[in-house]
Protein backbone atom coordinates (compact mmCIF):
# COMPACT_ATOMS: atom_id res chain seq x y z
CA UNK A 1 -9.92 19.73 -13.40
CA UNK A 2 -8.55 20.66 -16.98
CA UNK A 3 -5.04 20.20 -17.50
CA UNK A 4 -4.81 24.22 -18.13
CA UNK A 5 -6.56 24.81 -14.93
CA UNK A 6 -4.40 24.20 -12.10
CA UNK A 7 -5.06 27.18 -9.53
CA UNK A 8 -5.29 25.74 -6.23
CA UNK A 9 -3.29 24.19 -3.47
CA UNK A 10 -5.67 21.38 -3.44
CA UNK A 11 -5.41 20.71 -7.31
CA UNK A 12 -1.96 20.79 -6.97
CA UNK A 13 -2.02 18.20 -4.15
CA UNK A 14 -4.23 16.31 -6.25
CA UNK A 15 -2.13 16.20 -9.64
CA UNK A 16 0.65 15.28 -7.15
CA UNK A 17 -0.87 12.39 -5.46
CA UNK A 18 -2.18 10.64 -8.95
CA UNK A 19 1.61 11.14 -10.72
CA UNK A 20 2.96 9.46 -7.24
CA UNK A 21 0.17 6.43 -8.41
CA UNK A 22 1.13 6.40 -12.29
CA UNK A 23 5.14 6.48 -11.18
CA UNK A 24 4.33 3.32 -7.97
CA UNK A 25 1.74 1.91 -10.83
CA UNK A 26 4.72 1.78 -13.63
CA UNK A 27 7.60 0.70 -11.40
CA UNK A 28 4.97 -2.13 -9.88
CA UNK A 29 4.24 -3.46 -13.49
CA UNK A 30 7.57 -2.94 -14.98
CA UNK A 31 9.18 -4.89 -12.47
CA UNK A 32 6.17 -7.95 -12.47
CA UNK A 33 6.92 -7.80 -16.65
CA UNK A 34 10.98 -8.09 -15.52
CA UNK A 35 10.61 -10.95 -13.66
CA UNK A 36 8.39 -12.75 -16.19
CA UNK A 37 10.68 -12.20 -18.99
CA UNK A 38 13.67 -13.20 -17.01
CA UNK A 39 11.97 -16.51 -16.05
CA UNK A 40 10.77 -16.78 -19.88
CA UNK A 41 14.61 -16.30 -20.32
CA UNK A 42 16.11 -19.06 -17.83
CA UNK A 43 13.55 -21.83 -19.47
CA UNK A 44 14.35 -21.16 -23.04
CA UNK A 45 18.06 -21.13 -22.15
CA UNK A 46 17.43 -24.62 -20.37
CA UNK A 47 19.27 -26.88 -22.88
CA UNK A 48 19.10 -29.87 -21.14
CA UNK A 49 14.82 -29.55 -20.60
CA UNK A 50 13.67 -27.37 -23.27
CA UNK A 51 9.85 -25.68 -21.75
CA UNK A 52 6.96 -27.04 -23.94
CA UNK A 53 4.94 -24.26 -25.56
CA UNK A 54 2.34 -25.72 -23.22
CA UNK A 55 4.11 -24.35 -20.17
CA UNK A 56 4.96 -21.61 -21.41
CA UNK A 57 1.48 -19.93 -22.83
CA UNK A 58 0.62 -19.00 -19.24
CA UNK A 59 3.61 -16.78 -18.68
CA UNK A 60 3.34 -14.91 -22.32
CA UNK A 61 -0.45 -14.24 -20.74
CA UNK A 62 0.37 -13.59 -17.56
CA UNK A 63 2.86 -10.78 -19.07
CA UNK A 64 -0.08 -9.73 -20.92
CA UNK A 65 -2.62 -9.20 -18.04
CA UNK A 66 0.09 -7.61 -16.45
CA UNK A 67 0.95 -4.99 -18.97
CA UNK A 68 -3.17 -4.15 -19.77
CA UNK A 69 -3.84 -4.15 -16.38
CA UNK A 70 -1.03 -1.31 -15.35
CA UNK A 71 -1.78 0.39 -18.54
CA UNK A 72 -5.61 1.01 -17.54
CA UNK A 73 -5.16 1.89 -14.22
CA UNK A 74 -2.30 4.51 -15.26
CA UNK A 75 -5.02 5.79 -17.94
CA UNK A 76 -7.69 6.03 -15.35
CA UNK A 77 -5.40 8.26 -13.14
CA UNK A 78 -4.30 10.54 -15.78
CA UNK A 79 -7.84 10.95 -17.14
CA UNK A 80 -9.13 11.67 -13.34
CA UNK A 81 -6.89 14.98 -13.45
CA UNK A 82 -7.65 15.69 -17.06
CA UNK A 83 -4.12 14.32 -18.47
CA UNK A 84 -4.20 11.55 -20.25
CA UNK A 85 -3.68 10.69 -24.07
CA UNK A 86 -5.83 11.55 -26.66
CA UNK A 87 -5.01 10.47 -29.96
CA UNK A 88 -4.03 13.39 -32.20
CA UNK A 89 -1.89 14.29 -29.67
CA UNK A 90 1.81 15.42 -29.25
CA UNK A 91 2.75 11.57 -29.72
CA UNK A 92 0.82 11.25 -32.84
């Protein structure tokens, strides 16, 4: 389905259903990248027992796994229905 060919109940079902994904996709990794950072936030504010950098790597990863993980899967969905970002785009 082409993102300029939208004609049928069923496509529009379709297009509906994957921006329902993307939107529970974004709010689900969003909120994981939240809580992260606002643990990141309590340790380093910890005056008493500053984190090593040690303990800390893990989260900064986690945080990363998180963020490339959402951002394929919202890809994936937009690209099944013919909308995702192409480079050269309007964002470019």
């Amino acid at each position: 389905m082409a993102t300029t060919e939208i004609n049928t109940k069923s496509d529009i079902d379709k297009l509906k259903n994957h921006i329902e994904e993307m939107d529970h996709l974004s709010q689900d990794g969003f909120s994981k990248v939240s809580a992260l950072a606002n643990i990141l936030s309590a340790a380093l504010g910890n005056e008493k027992k500053p984190p090593k950098t040690s303990d800390l790597l893990p989260i900064f990863r986690q945080i990363d796994s998180v963020a490339q993980d959402h951002e394929n899967l919202i890809n994936c969905l937009a690209e099944e229905v013919g909308c995702n970002f192409k480079t050269g785009g309007a964002m470019s």
